[in-house]
Protein backbone atom coordinates (compact mmCIF):
# COMPACT_ATOMS: atom_id res chain seq x y z
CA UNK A 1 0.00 0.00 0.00
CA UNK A 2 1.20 3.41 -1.12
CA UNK A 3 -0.13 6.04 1.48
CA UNK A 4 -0.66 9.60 1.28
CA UNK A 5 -1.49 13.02 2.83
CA UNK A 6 -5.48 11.97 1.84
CA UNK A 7 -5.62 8.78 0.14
CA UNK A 8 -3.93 5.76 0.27
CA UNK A 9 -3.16 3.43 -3.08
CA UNK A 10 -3.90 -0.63 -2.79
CA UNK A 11 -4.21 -3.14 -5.14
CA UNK A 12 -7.16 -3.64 -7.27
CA UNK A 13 -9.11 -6.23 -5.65
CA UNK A 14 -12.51 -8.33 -6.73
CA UNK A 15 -14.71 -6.47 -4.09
CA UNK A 16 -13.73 -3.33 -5.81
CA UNK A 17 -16.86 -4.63 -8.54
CA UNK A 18 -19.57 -2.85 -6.75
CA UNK A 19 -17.53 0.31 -6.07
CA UNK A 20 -17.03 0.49 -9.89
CA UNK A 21 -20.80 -0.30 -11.58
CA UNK A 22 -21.75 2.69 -9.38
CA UNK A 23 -19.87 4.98 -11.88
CA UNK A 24 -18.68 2.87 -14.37
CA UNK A 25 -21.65 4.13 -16.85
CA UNK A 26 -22.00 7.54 -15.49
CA UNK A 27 -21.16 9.41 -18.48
CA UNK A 28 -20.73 12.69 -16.46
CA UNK A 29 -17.71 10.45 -15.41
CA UNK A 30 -16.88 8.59 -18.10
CA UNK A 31 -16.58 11.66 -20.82
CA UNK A 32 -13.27 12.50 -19.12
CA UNK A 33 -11.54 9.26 -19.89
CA UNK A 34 -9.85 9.24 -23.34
CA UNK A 35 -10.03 5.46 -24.08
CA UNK A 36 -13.23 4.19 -22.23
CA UNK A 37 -15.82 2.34 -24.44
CA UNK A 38 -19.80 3.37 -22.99
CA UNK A 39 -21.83 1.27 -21.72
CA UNK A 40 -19.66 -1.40 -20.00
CA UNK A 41 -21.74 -4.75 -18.70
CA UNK A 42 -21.05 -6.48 -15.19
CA UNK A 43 -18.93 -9.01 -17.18
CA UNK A 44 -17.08 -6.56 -19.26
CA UNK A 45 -16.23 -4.82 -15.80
CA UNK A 46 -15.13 -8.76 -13.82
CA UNK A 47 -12.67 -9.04 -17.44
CA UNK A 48 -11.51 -5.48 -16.80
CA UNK A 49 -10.70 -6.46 -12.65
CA UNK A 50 -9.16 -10.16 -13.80
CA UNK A 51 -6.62 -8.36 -16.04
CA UNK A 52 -6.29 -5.98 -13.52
CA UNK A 53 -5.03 -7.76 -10.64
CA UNK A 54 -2.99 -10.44 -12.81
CA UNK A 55 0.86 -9.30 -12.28
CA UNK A 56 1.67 -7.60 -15.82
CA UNK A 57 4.94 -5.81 -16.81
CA UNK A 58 3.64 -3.45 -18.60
CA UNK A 59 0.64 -2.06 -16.15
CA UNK A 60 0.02 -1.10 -12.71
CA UNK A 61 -3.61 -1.05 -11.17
CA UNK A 62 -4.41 0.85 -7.91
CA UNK A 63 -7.71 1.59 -6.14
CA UNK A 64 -7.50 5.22 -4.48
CA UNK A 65 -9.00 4.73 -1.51
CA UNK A 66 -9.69 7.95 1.67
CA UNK A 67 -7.87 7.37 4.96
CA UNK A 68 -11.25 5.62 6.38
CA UNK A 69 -10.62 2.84 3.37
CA UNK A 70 -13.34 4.51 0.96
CA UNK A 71 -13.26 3.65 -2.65
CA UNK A 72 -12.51 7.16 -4.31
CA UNK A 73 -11.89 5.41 -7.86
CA UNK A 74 -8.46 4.42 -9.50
CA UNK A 75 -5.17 5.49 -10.67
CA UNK A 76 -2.35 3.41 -12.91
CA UNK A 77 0.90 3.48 -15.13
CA UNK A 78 0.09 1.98 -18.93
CA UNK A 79 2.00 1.19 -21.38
CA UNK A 80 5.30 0.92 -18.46
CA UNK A 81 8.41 0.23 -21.78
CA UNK A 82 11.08 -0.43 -19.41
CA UNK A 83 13.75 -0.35 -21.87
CA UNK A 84 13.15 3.53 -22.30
CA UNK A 85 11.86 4.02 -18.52
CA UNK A 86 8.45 5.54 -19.18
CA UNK A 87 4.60 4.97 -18.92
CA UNK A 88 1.13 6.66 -19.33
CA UNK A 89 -0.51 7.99 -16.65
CA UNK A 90 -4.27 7.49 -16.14
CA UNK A 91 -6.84 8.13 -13.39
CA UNK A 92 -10.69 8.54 -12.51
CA UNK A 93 -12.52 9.50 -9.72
CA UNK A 94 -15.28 7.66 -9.82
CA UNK A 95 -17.01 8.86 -6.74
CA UNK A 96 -18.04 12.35 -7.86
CA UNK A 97 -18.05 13.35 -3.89
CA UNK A 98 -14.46 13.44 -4.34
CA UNK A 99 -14.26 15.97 -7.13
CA UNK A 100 -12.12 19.31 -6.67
CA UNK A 101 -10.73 18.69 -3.24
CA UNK A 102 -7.32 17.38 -3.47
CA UNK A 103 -7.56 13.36 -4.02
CA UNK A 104 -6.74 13.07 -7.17
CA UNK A 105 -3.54 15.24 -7.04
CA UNK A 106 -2.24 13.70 -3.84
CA UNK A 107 -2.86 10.12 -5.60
CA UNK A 108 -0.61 11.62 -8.42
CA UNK A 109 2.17 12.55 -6.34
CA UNK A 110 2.35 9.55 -4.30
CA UNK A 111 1.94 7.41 -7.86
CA UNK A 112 4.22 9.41 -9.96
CA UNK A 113 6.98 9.45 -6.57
CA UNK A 114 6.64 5.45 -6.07
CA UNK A 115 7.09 5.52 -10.52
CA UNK A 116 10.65 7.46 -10.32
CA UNK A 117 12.01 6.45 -6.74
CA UNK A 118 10.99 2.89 -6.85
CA UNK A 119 10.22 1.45 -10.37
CA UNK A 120 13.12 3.94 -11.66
CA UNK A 121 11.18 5.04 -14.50
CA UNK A 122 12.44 8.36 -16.28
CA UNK A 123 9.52 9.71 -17.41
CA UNK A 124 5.54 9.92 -17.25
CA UNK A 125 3.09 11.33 -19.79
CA UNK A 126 -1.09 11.51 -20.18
CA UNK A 127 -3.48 12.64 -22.07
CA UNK A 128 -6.42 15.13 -21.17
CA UNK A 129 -8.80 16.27 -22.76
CA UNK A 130 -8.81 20.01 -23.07
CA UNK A 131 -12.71 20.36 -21.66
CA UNK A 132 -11.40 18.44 -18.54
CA UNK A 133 -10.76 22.39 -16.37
CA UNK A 134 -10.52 19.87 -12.94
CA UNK A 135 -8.06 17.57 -14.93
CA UNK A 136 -5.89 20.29 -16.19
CA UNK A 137 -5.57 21.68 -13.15
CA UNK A 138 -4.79 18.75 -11.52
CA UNK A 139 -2.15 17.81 -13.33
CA UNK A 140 -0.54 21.29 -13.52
CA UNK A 141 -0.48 21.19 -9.71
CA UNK A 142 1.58 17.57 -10.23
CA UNK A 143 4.00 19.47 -12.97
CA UNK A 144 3.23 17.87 -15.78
């Protein structure tokens, strides 16, 4: 577990399912996300979770979690190429309760500081969409 000033970062986990169907086809969530096909089904979500816990070189699943262990929503490093030390960046708050006060750029920081002190990756990238004002923001605060 990766821990924070306000959230802490755990493994993906299959009791996560319920968390995610709450927002999984909210599209005032889901519009943010770049590569997110709408509407997902139960199964399509228990595929997504199986290939998300299975150990995998080249991603890394967390579940951003408050200090009282409450689902927030998730946060990983795609597309990890080892041999040039970088990988893509991508997060959601799911739980909209969350929005605007701090989670998502604390989960950053503690994500992108486990990325370059631990894995010894080099570099970190992500796309936003330009619409995404919270996002942008967000990510400005984490330097990118």
């Amino acid at each position: 577990m990766l821990k924070g000033k306000l959230v802490n970062l755990r493994a993906v986990e299959k009791r996560d399912l319920e968390e995610i169907m709450k927002w999984v086809n909210d599209r005032e969530v889901t519009k943010y996300l770049s590569s997110f096909l709408y509407p997902v089904s139960r199964a399509e979500e228990e595929k997504f979770l199986e290939r998300a816990m299975s150990h995998n070189d080249t991603e890394k699943n967390l579940v951003m979690e408050t200090k009282e262990g409450d689902y927030i929503g998730q946060i990983s490093l795609h597309k990890i190429d080892w041999k040039n030390r970088n990988a893509e960046l991508g997060i959601v708050i799911g739980n909209k309760e969350y929005w605007g006060k701090g989670y998502g750029t604390d989960a950053i920081k503690i994500l992108l500081n486990h990325a370059f002190n631990q894995m010894n990756l080099y570099k970190i990238y992500l796309r936003v969409f330009d619409y995404n004002q919270r996002g942008v923001r967000c990510y400005e605060k984490c330097e990118f």
